[in-house]
C-alpha atoms as a PDB file:
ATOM      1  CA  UNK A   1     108.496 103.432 120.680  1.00  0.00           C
ATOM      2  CA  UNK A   2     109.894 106.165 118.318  1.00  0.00           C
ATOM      3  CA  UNK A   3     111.005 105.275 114.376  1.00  0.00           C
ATOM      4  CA  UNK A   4     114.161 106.484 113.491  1.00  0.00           C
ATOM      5  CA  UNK A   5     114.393 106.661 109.554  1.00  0.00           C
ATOM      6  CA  UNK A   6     117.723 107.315 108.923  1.00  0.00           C
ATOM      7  CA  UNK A   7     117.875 107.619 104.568  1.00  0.00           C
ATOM      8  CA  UNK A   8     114.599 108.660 102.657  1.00  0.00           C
ATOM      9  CA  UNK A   9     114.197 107.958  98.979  1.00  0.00           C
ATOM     10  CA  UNK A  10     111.942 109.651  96.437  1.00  0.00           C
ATOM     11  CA  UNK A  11     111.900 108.603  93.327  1.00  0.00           C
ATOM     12  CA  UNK A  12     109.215 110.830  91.065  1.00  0.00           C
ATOM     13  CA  UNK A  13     108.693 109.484  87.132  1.00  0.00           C
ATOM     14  CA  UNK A  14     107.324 112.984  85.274  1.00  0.00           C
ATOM     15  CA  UNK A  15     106.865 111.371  82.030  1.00  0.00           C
ATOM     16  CA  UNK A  16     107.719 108.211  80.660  1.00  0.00           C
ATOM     17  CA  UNK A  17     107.110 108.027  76.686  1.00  0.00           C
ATOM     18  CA  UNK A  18     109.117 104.875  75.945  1.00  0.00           C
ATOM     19  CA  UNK A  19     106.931 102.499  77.449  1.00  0.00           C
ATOM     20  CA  UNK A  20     103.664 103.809  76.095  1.00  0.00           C
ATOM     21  CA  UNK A  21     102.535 106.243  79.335  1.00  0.00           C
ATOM     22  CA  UNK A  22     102.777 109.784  77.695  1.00  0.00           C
ATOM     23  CA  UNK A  23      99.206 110.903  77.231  1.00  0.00           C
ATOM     24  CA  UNK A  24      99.974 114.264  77.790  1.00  0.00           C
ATOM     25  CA  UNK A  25     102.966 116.088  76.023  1.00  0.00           C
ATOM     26  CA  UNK A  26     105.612 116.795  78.523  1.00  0.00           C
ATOM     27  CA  UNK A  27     105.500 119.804  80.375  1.00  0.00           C
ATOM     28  CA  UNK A  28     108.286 122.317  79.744  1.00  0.00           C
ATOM     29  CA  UNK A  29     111.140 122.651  82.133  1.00  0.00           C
ATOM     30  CA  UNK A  30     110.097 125.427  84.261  1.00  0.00           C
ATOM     31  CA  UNK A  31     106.912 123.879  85.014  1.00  0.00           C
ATOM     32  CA  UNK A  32     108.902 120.445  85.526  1.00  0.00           C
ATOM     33  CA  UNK A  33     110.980 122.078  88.213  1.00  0.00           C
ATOM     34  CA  UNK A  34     108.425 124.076  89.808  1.00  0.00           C
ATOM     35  CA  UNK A  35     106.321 120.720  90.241  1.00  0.00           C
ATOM     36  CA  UNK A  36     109.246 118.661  91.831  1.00  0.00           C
ATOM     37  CA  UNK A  37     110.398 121.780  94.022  1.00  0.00           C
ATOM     38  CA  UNK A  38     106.607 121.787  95.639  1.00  0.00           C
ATOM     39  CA  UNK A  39     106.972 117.644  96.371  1.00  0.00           C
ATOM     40  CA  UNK A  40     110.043 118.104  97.590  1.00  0.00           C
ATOM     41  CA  UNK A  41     109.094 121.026  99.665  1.00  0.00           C
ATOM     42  CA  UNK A  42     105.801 118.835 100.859  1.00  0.00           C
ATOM     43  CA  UNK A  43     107.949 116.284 102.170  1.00  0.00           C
ATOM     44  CA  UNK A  44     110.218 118.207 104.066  1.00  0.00           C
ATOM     45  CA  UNK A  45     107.403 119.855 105.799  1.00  0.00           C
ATOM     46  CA  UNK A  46     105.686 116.289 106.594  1.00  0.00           C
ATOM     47  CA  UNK A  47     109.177 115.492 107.985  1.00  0.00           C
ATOM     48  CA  UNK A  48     109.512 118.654 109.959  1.00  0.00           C
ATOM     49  CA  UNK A  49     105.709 118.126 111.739  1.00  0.00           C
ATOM     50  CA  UNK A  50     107.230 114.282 112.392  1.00  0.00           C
ATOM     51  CA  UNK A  51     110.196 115.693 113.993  1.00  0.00           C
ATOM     52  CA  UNK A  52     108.369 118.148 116.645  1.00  0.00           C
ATOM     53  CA  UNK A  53     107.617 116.562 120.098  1.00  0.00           C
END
């Protein structure tokens, strides 16, 4: 019996120094972007191989 997932939702928390979790400074921007660009990128390709017959 196939799944069918209709809606996927990622939800990624880089840093999060209000509640006491930042042991590491943040990283800057363009690192920020290139890490969430290679998850996102990850995922897609896990959805492609799901996708093939």
């Amino acid at each position: 019996m196939p799944i069918i997932v209709d809606e996927v939702v990622i939800s990624v928390e880089v840093g999060n120094a209000s509640s006491g979790g930042a042991g590491t400074p943040p990283a800057p921007d363009a690192e920020r972007q290139a890490l969430i660009a290679e998850c996102v990128e990850q995922v897609l390709e896990i959805l492609r191989q799901e996708r093939e017959p």
